[in-house]
C-alpha atoms as a PDB file:
ATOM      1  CA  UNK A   1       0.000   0.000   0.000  1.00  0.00           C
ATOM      2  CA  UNK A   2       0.891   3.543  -0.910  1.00  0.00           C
ATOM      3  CA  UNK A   3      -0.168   6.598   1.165  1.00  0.00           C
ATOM      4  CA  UNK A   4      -0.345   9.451  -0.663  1.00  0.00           C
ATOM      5  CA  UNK A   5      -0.823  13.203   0.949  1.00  0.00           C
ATOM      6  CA  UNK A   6      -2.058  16.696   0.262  1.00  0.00           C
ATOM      7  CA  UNK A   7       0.845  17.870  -2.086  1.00  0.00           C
ATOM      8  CA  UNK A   8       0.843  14.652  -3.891  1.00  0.00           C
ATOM      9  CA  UNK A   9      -2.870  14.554  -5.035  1.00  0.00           C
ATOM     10  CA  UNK A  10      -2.567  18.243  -6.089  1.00  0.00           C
ATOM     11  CA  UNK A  11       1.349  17.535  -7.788  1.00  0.00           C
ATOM     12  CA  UNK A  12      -0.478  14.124 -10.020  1.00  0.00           C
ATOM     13  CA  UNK A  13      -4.171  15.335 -10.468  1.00  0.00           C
ATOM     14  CA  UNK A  14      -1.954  18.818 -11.861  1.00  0.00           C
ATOM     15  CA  UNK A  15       0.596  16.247 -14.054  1.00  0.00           C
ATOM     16  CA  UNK A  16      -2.622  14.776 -15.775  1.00  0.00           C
ATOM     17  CA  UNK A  17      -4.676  17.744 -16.206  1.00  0.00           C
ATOM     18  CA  UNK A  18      -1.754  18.812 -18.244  1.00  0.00           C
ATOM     19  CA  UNK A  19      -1.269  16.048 -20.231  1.00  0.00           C
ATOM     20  CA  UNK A  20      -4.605  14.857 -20.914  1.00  0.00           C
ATOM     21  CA  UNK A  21      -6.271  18.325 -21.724  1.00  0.00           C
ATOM     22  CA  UNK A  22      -2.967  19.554 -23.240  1.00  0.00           C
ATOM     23  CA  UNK A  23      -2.838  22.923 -21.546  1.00  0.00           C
ATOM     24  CA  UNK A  24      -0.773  23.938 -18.613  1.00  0.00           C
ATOM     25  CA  UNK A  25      -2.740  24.614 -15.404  1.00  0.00           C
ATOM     26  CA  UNK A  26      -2.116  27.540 -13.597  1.00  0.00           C
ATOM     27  CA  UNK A  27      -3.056  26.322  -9.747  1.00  0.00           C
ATOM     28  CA  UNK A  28      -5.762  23.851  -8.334  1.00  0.00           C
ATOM     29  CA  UNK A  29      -7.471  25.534  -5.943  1.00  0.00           C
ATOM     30  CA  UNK A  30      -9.541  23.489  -3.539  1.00  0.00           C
ATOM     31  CA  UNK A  31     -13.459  24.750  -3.206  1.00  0.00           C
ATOM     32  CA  UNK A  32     -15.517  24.484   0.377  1.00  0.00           C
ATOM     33  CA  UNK A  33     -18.991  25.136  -0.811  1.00  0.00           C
ATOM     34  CA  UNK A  34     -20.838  22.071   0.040  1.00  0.00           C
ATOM     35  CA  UNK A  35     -24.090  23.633   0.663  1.00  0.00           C
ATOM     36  CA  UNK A  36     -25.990  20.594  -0.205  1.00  0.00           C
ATOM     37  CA  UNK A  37     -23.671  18.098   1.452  1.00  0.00           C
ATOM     38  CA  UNK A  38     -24.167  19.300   4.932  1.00  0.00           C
ATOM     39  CA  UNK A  39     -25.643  16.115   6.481  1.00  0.00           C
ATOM     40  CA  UNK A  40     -22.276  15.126   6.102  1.00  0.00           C
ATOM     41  CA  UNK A  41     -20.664  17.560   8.628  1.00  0.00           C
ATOM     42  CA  UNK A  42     -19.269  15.852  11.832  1.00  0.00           C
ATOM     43  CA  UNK A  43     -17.643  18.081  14.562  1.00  0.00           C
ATOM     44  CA  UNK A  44     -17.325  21.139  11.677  1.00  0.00           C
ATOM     45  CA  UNK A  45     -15.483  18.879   9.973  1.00  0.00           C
ATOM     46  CA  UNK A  46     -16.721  17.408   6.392  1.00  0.00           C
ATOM     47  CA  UNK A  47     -15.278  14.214   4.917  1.00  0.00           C
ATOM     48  CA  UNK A  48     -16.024  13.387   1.472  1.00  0.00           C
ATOM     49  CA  UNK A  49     -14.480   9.981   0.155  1.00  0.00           C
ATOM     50  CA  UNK A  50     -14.914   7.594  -3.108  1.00  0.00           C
ATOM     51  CA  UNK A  51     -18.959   7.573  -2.066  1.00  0.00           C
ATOM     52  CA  UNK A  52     -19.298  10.977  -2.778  1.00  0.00           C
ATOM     53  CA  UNK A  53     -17.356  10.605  -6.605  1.00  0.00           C
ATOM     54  CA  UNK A  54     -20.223  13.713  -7.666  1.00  0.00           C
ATOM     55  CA  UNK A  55     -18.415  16.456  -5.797  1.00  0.00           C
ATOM     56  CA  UNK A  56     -16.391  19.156  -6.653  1.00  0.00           C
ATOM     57  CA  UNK A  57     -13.371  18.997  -5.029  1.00  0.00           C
ATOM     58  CA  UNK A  58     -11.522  21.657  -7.052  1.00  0.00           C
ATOM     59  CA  UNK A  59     -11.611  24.442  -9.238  1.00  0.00           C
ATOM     60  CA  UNK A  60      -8.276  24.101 -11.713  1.00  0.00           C
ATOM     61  CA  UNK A  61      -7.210  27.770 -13.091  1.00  0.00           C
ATOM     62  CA  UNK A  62      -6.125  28.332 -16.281  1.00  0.00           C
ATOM     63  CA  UNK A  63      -5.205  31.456 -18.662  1.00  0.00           C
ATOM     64  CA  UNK A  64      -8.635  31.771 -20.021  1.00  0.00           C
ATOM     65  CA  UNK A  65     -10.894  29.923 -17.759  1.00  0.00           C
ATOM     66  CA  UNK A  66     -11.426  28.036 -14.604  1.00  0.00           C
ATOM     67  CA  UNK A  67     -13.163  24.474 -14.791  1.00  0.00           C
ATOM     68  CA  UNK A  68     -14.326  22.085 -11.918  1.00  0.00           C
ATOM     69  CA  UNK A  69     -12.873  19.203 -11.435  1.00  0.00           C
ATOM     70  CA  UNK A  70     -14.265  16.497  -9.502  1.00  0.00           C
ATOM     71  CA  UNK A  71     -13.826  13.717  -7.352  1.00  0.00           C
ATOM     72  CA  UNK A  72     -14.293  11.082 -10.139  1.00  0.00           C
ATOM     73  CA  UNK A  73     -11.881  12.752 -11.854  1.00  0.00           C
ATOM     74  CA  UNK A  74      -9.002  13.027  -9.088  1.00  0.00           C
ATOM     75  CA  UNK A  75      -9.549   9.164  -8.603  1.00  0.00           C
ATOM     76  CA  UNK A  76      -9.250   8.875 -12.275  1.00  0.00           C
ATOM     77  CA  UNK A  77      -5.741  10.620 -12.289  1.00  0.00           C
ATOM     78  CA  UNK A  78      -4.804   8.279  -9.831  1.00  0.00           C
ATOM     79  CA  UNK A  79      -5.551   5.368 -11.250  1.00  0.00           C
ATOM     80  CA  UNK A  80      -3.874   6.356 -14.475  1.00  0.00           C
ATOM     81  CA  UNK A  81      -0.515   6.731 -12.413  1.00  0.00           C
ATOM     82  CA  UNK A  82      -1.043   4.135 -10.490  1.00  0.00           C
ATOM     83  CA  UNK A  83      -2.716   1.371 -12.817  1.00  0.00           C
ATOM     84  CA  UNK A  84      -3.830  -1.825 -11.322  1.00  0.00           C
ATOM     85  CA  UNK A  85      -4.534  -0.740  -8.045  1.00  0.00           C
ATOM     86  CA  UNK A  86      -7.205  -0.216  -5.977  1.00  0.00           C
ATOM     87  CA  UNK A  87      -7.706   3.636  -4.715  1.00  0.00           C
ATOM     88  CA  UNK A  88      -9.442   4.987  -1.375  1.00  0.00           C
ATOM     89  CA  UNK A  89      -9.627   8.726  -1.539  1.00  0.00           C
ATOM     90  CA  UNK A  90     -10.797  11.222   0.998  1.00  0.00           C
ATOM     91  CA  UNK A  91     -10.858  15.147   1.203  1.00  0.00           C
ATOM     92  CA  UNK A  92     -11.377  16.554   4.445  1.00  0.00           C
ATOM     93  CA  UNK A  93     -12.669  20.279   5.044  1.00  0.00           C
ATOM     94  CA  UNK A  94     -12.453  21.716   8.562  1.00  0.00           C
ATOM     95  CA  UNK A  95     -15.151  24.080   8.910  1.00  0.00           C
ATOM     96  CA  UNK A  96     -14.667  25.225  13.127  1.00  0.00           C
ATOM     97  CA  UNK A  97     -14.288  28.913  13.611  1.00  0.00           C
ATOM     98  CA  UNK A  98     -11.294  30.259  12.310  1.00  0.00           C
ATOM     99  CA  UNK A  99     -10.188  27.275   9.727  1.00  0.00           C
ATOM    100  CA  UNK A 100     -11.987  29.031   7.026  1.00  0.00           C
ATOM    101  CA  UNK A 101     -13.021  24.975   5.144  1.00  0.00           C
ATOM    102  CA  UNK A 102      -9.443  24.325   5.058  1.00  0.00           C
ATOM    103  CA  UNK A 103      -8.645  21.690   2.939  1.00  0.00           C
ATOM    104  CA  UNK A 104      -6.576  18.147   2.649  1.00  0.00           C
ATOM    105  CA  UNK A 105      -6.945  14.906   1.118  1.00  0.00           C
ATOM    106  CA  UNK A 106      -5.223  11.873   1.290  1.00  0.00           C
ATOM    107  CA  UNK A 107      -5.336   8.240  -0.730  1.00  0.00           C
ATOM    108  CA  UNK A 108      -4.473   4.811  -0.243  1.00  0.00           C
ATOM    109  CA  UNK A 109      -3.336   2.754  -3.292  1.00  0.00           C
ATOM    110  CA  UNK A 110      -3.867  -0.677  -3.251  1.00  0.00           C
ATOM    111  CA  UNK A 111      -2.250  -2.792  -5.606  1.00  0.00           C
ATOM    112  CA  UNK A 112      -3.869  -6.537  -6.974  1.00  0.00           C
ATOM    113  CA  UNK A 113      -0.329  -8.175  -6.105  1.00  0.00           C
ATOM    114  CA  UNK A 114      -1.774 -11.309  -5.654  1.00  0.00           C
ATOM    115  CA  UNK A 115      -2.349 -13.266  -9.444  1.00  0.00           C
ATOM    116  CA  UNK A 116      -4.168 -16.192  -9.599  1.00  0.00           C
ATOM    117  CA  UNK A 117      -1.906 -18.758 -10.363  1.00  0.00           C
ATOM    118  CA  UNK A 118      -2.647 -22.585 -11.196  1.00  0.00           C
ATOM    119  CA  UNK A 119      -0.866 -25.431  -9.299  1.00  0.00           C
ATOM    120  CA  UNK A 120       1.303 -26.265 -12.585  1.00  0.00           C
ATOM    121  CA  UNK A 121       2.552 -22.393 -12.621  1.00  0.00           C
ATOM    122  CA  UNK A 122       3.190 -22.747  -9.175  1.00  0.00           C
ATOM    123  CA  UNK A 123       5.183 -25.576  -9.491  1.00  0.00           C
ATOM    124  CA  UNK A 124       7.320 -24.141 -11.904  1.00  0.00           C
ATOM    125  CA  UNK A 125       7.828 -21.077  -9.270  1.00  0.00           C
ATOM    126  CA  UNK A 126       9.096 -23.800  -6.728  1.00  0.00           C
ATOM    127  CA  UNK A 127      11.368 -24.923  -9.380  1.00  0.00           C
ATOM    128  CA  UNK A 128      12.511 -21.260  -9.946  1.00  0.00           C
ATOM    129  CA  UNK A 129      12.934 -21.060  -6.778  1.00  0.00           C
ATOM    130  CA  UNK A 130      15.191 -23.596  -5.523  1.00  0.00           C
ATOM    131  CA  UNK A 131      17.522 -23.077  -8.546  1.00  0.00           C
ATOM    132  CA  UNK A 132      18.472 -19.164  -7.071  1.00  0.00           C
ATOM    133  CA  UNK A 133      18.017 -20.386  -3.723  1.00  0.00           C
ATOM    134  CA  UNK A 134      15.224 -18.248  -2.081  1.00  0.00           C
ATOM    135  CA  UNK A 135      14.479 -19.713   1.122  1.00  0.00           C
ATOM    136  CA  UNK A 136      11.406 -17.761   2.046  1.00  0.00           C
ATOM    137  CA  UNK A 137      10.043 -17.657  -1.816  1.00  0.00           C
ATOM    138  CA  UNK A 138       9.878 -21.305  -1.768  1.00  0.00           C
ATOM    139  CA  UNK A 139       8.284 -22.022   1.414  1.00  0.00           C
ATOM    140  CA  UNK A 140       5.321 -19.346   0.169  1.00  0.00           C
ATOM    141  CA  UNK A 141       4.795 -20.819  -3.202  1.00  0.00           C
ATOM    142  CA  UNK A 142       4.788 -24.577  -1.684  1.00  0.00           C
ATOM    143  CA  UNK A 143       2.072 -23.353   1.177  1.00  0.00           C
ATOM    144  CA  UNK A 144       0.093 -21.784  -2.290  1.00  0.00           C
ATOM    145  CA  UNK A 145       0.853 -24.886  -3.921  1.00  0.00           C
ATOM    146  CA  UNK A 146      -0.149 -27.434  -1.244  1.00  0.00           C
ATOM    147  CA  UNK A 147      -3.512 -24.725  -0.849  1.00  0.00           C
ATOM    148  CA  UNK A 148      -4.088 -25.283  -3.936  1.00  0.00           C
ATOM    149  CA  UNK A 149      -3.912 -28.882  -4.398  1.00  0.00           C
ATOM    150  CA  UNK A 150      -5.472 -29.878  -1.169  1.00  0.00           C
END
């Protein structure tokens, strides 16, 4: 698992912006105007996470225009940097006096690291793994193997 903060979200979601609508943004501001999502409010604070994929999250900036972007969209960036993997995202806005809806957000990437392999493949792992002598590799792949063929 990868934990990704604040800066990192803004540095990718920024990276792909770029790339995929082939203009240069100028700054990704993050927006706190969640009039309708105020049920979700806890303690002045407001959490929005993969659930809530509808929300605006951001407004990006560029020379001629400013254009939403959304929470579907900042899990899309992710996933196209971090393909294969499985993403939780969550933006959090503190709303208590004085914070002003300060923003953060932060991810965790999952990777699938875990193929579904058949006994024969397995087997052939084992054999792999005797010749350069990894201890520890072998013993996992014969537990898998005698899993497998239990």
């Amino acid at each position: 698992m990868i934990r990704l903060d604040t800066q990192t979200i803004v540095d990718i979601t920024m990276k792909q912006i770029a790339g995929i609508f082939k203009m240069e943004p100028l700054e990704l501001r993050f927006v706190n105007d969640f009039q309708g999502e105020q049920y979700l409010l806890t303690n002045d604070k407001l959490h929005l996470n993969n659930q809530q994929y509808w929300a605006k999250v951001m407004d990006c900036v560029f020379d001629t225009h400013v254009r939403p972007v959304l929470m579907c969209e900042v899990l899309y960036f992710l996933r196209n940097e971090f393909l294969e993997s499985d993403i939780k995202l969550t933006f959090s806005y503190d709303f208590a006096e004085g914070a002003n809806g300060a923003a953060s957000a932060t991810a965790e990437v999952h990777f699938n690291d875990t193929p579904d392999l058949q006994p024969g493949e397995i087997a052939e792992l084992i054999d792999l793994a005797l010749s350069i002598q990894d201890r520890q590799w072998f013993e996992e792949l014969t537990a898998k193997y005698k899993q497998l063929t239990a």
